[in-house]
Structures are given as C-alpha cells and as structure tokens.
C-alpha atoms as a PDB file:
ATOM      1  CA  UNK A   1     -44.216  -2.587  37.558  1.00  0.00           C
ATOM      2  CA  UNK A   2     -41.038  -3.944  38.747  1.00  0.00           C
ATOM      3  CA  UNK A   3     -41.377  -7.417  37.146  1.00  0.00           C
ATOM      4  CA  UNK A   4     -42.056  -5.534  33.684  1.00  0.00           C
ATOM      5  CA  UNK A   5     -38.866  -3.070  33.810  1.00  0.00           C
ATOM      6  CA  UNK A   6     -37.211  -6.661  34.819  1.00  0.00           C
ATOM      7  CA  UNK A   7     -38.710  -7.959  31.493  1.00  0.00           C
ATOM      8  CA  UNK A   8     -37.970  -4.970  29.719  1.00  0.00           C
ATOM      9  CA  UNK A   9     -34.405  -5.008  30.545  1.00  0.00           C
ATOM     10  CA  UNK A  10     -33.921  -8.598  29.728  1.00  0.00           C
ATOM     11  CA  UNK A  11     -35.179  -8.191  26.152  1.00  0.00           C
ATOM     12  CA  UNK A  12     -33.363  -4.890  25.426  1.00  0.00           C
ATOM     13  CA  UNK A  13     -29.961  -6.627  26.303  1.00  0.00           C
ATOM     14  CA  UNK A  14     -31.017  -9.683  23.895  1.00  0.00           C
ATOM     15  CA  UNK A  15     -32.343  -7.826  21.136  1.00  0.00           C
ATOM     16  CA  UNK A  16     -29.728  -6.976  18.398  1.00  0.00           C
ATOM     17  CA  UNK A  17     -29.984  -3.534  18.158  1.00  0.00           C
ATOM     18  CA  UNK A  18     -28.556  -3.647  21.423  1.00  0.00           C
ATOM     19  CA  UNK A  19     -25.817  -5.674  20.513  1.00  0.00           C
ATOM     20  CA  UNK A  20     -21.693  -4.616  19.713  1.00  0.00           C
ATOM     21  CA  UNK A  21     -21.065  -4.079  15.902  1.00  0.00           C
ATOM     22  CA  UNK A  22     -18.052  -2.659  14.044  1.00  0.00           C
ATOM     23  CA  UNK A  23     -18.415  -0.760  10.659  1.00  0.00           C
ATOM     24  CA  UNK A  24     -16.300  -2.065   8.219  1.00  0.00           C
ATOM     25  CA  UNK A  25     -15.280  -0.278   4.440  1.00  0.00           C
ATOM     26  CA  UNK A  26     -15.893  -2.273   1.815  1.00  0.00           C
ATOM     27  CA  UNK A  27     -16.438  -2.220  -1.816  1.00  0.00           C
ATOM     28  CA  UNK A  28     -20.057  -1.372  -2.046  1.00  0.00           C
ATOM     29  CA  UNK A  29     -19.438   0.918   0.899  1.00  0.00           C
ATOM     30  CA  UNK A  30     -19.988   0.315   4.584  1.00  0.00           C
ATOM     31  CA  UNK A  31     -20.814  -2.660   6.147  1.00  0.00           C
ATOM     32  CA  UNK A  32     -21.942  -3.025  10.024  1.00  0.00           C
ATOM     33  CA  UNK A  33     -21.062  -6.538  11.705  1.00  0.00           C
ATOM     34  CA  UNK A  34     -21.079  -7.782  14.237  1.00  0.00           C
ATOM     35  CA  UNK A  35     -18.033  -7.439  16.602  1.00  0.00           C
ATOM     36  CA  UNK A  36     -16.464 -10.027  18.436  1.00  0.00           C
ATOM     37  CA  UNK A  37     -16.911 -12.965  16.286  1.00  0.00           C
ATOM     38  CA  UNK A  38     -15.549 -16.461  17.584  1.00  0.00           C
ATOM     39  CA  UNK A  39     -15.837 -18.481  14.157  1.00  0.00           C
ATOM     40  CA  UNK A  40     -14.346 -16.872  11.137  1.00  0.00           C
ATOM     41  CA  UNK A  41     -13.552 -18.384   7.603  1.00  0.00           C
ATOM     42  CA  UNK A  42     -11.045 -15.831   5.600  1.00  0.00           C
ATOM     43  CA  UNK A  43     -10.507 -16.263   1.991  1.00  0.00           C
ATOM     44  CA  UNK A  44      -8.160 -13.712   1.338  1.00  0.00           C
ATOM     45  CA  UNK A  45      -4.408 -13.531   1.981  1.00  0.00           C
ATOM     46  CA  UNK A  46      -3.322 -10.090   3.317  1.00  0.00           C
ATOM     47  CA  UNK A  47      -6.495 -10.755   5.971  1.00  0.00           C
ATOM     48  CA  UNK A  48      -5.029 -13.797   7.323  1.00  0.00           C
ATOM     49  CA  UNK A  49      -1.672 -11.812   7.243  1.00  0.00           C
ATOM     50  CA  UNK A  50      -3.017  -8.637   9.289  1.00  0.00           C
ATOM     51  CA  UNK A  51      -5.061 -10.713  11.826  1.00  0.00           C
ATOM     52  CA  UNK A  52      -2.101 -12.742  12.855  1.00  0.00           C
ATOM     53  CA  UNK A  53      -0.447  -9.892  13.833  1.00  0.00           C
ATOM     54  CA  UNK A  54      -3.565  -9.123  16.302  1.00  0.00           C
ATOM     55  CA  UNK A  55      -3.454 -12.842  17.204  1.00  0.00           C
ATOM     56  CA  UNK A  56      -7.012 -13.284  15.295  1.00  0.00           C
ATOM     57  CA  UNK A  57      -6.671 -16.876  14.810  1.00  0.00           C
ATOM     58  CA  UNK A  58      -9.123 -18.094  11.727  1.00  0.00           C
ATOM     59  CA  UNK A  59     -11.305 -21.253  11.991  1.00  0.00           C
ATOM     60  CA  UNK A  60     -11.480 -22.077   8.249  1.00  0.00           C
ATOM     61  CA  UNK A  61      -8.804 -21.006   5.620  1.00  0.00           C
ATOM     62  CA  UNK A  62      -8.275 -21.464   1.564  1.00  0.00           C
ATOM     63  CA  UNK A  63      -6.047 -24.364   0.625  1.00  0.00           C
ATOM     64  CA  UNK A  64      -3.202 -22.919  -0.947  1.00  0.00           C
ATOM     65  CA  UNK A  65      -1.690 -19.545   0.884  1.00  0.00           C
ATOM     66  CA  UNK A  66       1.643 -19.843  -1.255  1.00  0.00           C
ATOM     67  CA  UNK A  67       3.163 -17.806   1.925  1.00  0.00           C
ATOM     68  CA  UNK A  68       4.661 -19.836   4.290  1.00  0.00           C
ATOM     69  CA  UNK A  69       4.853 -17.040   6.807  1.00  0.00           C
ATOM     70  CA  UNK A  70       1.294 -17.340   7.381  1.00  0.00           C
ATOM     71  CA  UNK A  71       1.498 -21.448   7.759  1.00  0.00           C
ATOM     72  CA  UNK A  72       1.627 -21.527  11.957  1.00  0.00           C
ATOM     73  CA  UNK A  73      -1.041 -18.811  11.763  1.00  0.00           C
ATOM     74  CA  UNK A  74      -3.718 -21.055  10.211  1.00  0.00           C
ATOM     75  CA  UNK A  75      -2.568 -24.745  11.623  1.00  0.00           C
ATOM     76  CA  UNK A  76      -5.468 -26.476  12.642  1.00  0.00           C
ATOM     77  CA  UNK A  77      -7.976 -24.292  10.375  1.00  0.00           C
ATOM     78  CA  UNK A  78     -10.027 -26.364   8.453  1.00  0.00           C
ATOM     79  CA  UNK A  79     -10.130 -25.883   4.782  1.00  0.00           C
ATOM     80  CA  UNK A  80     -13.081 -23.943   3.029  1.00  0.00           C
ATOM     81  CA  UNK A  81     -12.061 -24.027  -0.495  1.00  0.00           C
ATOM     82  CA  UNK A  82      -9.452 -22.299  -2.388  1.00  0.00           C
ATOM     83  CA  UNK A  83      -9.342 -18.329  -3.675  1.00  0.00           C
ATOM     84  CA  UNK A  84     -11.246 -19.274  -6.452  1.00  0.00           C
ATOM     85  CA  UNK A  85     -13.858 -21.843  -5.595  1.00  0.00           C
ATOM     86  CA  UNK A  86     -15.360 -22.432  -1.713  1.00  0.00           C
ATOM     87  CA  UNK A  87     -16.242 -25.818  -0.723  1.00  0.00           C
ATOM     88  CA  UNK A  88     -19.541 -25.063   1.013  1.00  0.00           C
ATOM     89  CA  UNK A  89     -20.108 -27.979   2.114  1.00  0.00           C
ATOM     90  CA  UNK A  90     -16.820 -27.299   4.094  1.00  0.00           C
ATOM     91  CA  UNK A  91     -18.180 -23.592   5.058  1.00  0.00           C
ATOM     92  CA  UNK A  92     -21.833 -25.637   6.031  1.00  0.00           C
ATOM     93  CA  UNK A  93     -19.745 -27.874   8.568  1.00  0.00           C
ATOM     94  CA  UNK A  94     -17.753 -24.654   9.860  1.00  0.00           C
ATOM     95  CA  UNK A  95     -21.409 -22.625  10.548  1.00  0.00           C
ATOM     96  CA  UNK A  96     -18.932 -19.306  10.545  1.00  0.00           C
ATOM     97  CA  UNK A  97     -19.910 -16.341  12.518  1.00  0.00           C
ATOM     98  CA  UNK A  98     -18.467 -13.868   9.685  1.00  0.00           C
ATOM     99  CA  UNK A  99     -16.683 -14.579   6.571  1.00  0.00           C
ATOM    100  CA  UNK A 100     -13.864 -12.478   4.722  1.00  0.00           C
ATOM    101  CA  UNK A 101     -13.301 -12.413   1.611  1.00  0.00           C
ATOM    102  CA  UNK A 102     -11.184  -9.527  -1.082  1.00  0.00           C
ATOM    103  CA  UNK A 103      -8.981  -9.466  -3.933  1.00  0.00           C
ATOM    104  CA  UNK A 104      -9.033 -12.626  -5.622  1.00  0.00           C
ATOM    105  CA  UNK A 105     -11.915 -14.205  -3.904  1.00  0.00           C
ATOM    106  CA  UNK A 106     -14.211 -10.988  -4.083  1.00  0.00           C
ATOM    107  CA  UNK A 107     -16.418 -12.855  -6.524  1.00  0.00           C
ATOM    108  CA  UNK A 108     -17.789 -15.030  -4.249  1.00  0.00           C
ATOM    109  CA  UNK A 109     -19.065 -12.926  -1.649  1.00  0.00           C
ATOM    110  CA  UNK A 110     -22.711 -13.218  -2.633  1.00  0.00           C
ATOM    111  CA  UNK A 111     -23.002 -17.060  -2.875  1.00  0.00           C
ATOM    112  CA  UNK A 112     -20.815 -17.102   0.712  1.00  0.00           C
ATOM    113  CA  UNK A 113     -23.336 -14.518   1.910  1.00  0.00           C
ATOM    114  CA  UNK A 114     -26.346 -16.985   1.969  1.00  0.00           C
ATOM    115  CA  UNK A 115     -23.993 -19.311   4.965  1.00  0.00           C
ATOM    116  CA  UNK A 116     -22.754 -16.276   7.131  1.00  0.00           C
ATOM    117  CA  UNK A 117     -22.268 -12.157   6.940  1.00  0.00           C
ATOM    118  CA  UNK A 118     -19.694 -11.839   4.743  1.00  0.00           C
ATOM    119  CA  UNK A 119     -17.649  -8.991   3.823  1.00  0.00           C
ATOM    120  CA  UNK A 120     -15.448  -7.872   1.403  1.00  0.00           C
ATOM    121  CA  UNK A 121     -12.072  -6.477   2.828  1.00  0.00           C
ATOM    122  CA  UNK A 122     -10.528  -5.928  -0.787  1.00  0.00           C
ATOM    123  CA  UNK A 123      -8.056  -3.408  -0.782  1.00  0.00           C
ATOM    124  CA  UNK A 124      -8.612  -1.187  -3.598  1.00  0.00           C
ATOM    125  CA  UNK A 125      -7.547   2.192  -4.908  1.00  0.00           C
ATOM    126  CA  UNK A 126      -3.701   3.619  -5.565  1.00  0.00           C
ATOM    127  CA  UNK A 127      -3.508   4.434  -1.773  1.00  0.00           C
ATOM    128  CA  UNK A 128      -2.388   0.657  -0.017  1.00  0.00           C
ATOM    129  CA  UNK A 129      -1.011   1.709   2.648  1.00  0.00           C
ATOM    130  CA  UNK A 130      -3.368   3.766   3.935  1.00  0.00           C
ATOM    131  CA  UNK A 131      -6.250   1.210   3.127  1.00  0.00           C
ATOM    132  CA  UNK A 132      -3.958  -1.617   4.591  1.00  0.00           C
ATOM    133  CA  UNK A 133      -4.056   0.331   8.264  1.00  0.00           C
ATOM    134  CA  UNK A 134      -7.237   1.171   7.860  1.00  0.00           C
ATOM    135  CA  UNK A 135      -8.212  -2.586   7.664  1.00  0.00           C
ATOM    136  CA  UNK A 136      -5.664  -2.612  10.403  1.00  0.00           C
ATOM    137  CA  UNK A 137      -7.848  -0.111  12.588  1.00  0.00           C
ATOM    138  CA  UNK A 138     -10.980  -2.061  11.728  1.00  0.00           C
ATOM    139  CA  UNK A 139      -9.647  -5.434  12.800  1.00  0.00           C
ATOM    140  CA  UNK A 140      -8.336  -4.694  15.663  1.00  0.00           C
ATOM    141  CA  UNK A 141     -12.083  -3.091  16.611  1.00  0.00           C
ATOM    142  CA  UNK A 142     -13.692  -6.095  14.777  1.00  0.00           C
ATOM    143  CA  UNK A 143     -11.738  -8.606  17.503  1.00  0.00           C
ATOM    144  CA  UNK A 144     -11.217  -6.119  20.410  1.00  0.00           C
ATOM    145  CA  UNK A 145      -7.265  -6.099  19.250  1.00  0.00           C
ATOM    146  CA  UNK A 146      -7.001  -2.285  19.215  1.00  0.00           C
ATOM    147  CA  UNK A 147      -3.941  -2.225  21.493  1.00  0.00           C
ATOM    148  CA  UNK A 148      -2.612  -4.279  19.232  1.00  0.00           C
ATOM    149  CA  UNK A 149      -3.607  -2.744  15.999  1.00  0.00           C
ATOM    150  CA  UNK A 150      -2.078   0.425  17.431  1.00  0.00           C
ATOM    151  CA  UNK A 151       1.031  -1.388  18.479  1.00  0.00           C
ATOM    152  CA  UNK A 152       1.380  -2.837  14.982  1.00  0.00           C
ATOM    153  CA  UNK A 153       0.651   0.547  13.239  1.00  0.00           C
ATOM    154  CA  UNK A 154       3.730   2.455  15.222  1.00  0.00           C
ATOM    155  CA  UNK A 155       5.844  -0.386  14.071  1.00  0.00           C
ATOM    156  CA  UNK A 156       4.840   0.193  10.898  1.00  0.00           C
ATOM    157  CA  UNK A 157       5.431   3.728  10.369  1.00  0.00           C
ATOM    158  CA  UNK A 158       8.709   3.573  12.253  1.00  0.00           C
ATOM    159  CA  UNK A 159       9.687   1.564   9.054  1.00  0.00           C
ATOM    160  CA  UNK A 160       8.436   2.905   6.840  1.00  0.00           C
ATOM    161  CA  UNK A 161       9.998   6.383   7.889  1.00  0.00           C
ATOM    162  CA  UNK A 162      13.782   4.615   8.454  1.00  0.00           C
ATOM    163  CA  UNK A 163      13.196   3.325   4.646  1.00  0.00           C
ATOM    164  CA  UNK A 164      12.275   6.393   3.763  1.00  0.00           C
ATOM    165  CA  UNK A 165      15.185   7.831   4.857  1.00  0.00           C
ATOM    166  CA  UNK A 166      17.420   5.648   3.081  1.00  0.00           C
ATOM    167  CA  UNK A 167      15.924   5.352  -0.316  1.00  0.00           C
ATOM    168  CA  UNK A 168      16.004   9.394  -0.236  1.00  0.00           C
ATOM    169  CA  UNK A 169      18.416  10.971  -3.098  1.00  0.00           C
ATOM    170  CA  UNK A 170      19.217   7.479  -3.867  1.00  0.00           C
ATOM    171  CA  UNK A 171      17.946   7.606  -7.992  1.00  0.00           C
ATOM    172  CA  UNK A 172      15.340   6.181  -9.595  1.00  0.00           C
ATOM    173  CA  UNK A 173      13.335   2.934  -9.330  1.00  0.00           C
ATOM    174  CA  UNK A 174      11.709   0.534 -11.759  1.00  0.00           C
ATOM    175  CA  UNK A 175       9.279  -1.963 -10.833  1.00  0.00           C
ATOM    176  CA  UNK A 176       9.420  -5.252 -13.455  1.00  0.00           C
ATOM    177  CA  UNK A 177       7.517  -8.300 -12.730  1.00  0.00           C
ATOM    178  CA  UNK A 178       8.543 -11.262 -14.921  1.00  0.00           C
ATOM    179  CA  UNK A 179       6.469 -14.239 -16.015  1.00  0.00           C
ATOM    180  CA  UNK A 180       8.572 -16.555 -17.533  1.00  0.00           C
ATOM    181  CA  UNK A 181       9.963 -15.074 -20.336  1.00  0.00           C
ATOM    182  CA  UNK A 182       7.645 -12.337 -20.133  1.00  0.00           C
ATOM    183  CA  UNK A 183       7.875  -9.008 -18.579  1.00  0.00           C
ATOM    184  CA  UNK A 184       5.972  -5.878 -17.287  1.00  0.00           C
ATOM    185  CA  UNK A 185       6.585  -2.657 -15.797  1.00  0.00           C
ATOM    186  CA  UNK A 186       4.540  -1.101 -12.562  1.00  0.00           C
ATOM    187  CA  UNK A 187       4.197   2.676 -12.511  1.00  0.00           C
ATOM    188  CA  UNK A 188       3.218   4.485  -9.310  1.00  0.00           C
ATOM    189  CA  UNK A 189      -0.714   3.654 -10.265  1.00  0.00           C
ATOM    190  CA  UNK A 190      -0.080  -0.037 -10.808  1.00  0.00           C
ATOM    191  CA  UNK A 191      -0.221  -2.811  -7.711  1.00  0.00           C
ATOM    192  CA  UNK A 192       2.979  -2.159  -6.547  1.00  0.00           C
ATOM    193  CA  UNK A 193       2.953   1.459  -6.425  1.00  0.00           C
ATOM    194  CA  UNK A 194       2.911   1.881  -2.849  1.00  0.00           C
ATOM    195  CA  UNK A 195       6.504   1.420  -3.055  1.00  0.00           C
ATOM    196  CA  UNK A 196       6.762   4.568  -5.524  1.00  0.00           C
ATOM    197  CA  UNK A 197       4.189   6.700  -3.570  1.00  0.00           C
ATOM    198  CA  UNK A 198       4.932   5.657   0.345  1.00  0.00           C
ATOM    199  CA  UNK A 199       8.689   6.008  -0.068  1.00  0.00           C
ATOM    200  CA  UNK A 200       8.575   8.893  -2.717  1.00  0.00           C
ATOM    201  CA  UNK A 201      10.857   6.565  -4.885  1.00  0.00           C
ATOM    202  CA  UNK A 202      11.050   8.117  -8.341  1.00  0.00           C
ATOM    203  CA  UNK A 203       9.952   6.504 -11.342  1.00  0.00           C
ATOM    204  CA  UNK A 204      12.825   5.671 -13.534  1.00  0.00           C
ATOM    205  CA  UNK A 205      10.137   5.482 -16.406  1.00  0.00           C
ATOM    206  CA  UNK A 206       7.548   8.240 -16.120  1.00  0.00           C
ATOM    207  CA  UNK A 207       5.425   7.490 -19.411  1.00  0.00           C
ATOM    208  CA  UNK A 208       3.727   4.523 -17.200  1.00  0.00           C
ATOM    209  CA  UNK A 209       0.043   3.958 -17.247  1.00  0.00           C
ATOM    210  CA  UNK A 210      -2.492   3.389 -14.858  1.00  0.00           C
ATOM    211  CA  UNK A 211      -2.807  -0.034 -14.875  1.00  0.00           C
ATOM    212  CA  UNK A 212      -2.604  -1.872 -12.175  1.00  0.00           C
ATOM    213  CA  UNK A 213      -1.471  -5.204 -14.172  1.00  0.00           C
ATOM    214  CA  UNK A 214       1.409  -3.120 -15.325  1.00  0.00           C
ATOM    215  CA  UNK A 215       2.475  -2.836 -19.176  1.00  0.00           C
ATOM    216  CA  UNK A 216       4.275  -5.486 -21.187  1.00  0.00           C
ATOM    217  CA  UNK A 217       7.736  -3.903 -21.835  1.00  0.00           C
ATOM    218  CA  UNK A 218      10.880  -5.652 -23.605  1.00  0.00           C
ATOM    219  CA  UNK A 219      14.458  -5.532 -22.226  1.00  0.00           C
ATOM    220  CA  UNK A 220      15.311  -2.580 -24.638  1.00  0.00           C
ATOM    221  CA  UNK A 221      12.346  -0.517 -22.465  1.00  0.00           C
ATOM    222  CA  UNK A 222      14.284  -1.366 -19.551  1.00  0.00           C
ATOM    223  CA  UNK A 223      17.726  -0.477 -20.909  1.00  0.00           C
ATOM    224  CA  UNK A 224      16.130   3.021 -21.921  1.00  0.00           C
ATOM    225  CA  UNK A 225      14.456   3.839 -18.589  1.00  0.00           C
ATOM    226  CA  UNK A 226      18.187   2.748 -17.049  1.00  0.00           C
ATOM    227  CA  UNK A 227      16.696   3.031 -13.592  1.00  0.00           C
ATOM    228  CA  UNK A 228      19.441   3.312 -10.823  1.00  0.00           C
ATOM    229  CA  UNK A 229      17.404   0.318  -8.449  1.00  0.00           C
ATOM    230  CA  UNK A 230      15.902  -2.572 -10.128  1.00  0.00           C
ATOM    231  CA  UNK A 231      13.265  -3.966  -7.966  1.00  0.00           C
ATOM    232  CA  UNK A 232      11.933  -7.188  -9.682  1.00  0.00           C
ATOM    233  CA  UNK A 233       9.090  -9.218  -8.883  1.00  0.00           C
ATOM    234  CA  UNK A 234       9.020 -13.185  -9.942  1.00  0.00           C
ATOM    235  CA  UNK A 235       5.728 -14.369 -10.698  1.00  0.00           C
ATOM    236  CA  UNK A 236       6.476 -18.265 -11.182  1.00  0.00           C
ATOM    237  CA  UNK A 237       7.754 -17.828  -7.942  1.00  0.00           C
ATOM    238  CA  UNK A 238       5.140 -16.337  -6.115  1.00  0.00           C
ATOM    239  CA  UNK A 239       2.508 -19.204  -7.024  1.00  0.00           C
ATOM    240  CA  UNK A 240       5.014 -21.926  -6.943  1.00  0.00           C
ATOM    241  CA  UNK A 241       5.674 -22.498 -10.838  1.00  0.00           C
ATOM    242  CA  UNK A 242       8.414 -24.002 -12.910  1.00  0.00           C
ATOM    243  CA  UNK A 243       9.988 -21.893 -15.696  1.00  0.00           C
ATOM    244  CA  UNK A 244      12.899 -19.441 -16.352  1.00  0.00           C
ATOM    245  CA  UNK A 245      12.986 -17.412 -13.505  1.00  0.00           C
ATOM    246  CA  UNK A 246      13.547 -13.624 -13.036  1.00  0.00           C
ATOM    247  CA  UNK A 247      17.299 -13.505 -12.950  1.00  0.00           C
ATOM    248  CA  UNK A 248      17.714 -15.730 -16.125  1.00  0.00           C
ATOM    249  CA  UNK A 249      14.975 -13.434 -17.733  1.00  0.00           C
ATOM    250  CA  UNK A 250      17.049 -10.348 -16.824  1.00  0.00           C
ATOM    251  CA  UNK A 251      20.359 -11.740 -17.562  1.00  0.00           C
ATOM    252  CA  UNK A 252      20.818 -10.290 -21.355  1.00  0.00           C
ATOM    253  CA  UNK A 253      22.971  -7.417 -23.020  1.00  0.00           C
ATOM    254  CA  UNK A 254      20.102  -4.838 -23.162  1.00  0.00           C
ATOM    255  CA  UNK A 255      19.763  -5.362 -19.118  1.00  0.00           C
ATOM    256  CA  UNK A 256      23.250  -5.412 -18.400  1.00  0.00           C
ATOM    257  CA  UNK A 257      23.936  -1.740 -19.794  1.00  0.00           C
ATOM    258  CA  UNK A 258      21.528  -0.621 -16.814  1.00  0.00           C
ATOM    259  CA  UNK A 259      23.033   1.566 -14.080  1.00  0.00           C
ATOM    260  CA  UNK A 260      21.235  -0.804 -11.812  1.00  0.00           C
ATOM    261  CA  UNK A 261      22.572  -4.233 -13.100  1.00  0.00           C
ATOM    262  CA  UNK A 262      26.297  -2.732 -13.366  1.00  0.00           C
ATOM    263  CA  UNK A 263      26.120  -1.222  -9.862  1.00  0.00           C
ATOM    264  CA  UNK A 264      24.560  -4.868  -8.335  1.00  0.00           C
ATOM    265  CA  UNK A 265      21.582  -2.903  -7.610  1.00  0.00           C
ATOM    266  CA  UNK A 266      19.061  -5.460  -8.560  1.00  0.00           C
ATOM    267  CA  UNK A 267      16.802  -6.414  -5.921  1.00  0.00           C
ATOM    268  CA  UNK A 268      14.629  -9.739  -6.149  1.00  0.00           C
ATOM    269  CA  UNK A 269      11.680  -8.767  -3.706  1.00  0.00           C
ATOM    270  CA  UNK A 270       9.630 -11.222  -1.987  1.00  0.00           C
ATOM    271  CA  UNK A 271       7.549 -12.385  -5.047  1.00  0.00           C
ATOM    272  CA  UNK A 272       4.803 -13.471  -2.772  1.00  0.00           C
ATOM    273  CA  UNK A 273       4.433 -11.463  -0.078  1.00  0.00           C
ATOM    274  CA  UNK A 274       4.002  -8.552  -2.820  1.00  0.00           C
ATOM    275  CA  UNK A 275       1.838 -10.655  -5.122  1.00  0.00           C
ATOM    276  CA  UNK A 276      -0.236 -12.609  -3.223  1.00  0.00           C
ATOM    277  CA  UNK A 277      -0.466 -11.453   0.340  1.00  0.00           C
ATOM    278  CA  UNK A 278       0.336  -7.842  -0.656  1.00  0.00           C
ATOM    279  CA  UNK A 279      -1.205  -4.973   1.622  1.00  0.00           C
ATOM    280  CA  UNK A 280      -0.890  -7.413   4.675  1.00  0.00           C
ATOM    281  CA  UNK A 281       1.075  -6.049   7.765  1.00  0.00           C
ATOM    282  CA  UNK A 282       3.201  -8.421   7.506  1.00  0.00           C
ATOM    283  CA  UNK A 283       3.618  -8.501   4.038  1.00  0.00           C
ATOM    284  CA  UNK A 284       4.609  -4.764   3.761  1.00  0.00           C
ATOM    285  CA  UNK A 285       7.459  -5.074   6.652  1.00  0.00           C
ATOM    286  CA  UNK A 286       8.636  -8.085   4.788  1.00  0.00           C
ATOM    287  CA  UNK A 287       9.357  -6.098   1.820  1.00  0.00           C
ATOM    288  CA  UNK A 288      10.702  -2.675   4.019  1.00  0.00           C
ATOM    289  CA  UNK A 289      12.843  -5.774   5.762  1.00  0.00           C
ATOM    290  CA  UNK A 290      14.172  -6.201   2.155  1.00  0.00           C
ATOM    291  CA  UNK A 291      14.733  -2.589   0.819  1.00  0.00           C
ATOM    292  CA  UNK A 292      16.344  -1.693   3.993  1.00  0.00           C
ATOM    293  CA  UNK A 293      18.938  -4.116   3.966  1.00  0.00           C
ATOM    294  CA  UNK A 294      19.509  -3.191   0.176  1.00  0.00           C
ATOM    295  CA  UNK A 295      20.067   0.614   0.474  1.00  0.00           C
ATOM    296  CA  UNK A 296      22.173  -0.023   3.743  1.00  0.00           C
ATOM    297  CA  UNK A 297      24.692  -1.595   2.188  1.00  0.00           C
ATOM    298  CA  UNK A 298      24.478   0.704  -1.045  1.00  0.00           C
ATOM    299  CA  UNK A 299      22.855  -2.568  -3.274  1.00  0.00           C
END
C-alpha cells in the first residue's frame, strides 16, 4: 500500500496537469502556458521592452529592434529572424520553451507554433495602457517577476498622474506623423491615442476617424485645427530611413500660423519608442519623460 501511494505521488507531481501555468490574453482569447519558462524567443518589440523591466532576459531575439534602449537587454540573444520572416532553422537550434510574438509579427504565430507554444501578446483595442499593464501583470506571473511587475506598475501611474497634472487646462493637442513628405493625423481611436485618452488631452481636431493608421491630412488641415501642442511623430526616423524629416516637412507658411509653432510648442516625440516598441513599459515612460519636460517649461 505504501509503495503504491509512493508511486502515486511520484506520477501526480510529473504529470502536467500538476504542473505551474499562467493564463495569458491573447487575440483568439486565453491561452494557458506554462509558467516559468527558461528559453524564450520574442518577436515583438514592446515584449522585449516590458520584460526587461522584470529582468526577463530573452534567449533568441529579431534582428533589427530599431530601439537602442532595448540593445543591453538582448546582448548575447541569438537571432531568430526578423518581425517579418523567422529563421527556423535559427528557432530549431534555440529548441525555445515558449515563443512571443504580437503586432507586426502576429502572422507567424501558427508556423512558430509547430517549434514551441507560442503566443500572441499583441496589444490591441483603443485602451493601451490598460492592455500594456495587463501584459505587465501577466509577465511578471509568467516569470515569477510579480514584485517587480507591481513595482513597475506604481512607477508607472505615478507618471502618468504628474503628466496628467501638467498637460491639464493646457489646450489642445494634435497628433501628426510624417513620412517623408507625407503626413497623417491620429485621433483618440488611432495608435497613438493613449496619449489623448490616458492624459485627457483634447483633440485639437475632433472630426478624426477611427483609424488606427491615422488620416492623410495636408498642412492647410493642420493650420485649421491650430492645435495649441504639436506632438509629431517621424516615421523615417523610427525605422532608420533617409528623407526629409519631420521638422523640414513642418517648416511651411500654413504650419507656421499654428498657435503651436508660434508659441515653440512643437514637440518631436520619440519616433520609435511610439512606433515601434509602443505599449512597452519602457516605451510609455520614455514618452511621459518627454511630455513632462515639455509642459514644465511651458514648450
């Protein structure tokens, strides 16, 4: 009897239902993995940016982060491919225990699926910031980092709140992203609408869609919205391009007649912490870091 409860025991604490696992939001819904996991490839930015805040550090990363905050983070990871395409040979040779991948890499969960669990840790809907600490939450579960995932969430809000504070009664915003020569506006429902919604920034154009690649607008559509803050977003920049950047873009007559531009209330933001890593701890302070400083000292 004794050597069977013996046996018994053994084979309850080796069987998997027995083992740790952390539920994780996805997509497609919930997704239970395993917690604790030693070898993980990540294929998305704001990931890698979150889980170095916990101290997470990855064993296989994309190629190009186009962040160099995130460069110490990932030293020594060995590279699985790019956001676009994996190199599974690469992921093969890694034999991850758990795989991450979101945003622009989403695509590729199933084929990645068939070398580890993999899950998708896009951050979707208008709500980033909450979805950005809730990945927060589940990472620091995932890794056993929840002192440090509630350490990192305080901080957070703390800054979020002083920023609030400042940008309060302040005027109105617009969001422009420039490509080139090319421009587009971000409402509150667009990708950089946290900004609008977490620091109840006002719009300085309120006929702006829901689309979350923003809509094309010309310098008159700026001049006409005459937002008091211009918060601008460089796209060449963020992925490393050539080509006229933001401030020759903006430079013009129309722009100029802007209560923003004649007050010096133009603020270039951290093209790729917003763009590319965007919804990443460390991304989001980044970009607090930046307004904060701005509405201190009244530009």
């Amino acid at each position: 009897m004794l050597k069977s409860l013996t046996l018994f025991a053994v084979l309850a604490c080796s069987s998997p239902v027995f083992a740790d696992t952390v539920k994780i939001r996805t997509l497609t819904g919930v997704q239970e993995v395993a917690a604790h996991p030693e070898t993980v490839a990540v294929f998305d930015v704001a990931a890698l940016d979150t889980l170095a805040t916990l101290g997470v550090k990855p064993a296989g990363v994309i190629s190009n982060l186009y962040v160099d905050y995130l460069e110490d983070a990932t030293a020594g990871a060995a590279i699985v491919g790019t956001l676009f395409e994996p190199d599974f040979e690469s992921i093969h040779a890694l034999s991850p225990d758990l795989i991450l991948v979101g945003g622009r890499s989403s695509g590729q969960a199933e084929a990645l699926a068939d070398f580890a669990p993999t899950v998708d840790v896009t951050i979707y809907g208008q709500d980033l910031v909450a979805q950005a600490l809730i990945r927060l939450d589940e990472y620091g579960h995932l890794f056993g980092k929840e002192a440090e995932a509630e350490a990192q969430r305080q901080a957070f809000l703390a800054k979020l709140e002083k920023t609030k504070t400042l940008t309060r009664d302040k005027g109105t915003a617009l969001i422009v992203m420039t490509n080139g020569p090319k421009m587009s506006a971000f409402g509150a429902g667009g990708r950089f609408g946290w900004i609008h919604n977490a620091l109840d920034l006002p719009q300085a154009a309120k006929d702006l869609g829901m689309n979350s690649h923003g809509e094309a607008i010309s310098a008159e559509f700026i001049r006409d919205s005459n937002p008091d803050y211009l918060l601008v977003v460089d796209r060449l920049s963020a992925i490393g391009q050539g080509g006229a950047n933001a401030k020759v873009t903006l430079d013009n007559d129309l722009v100029r007649q802007t209560t923003a531009w004649q007050k010096d209330q133009v603020i270039y933001l951290d093209a790729a912490s917003l763009y590319i890593s965007g919804g990443g701890i460390q991304s989001m302070h980044r970009i607090l870091d930046q307004l904060i400083a701005a509405f201190e000292t009244g530009a």
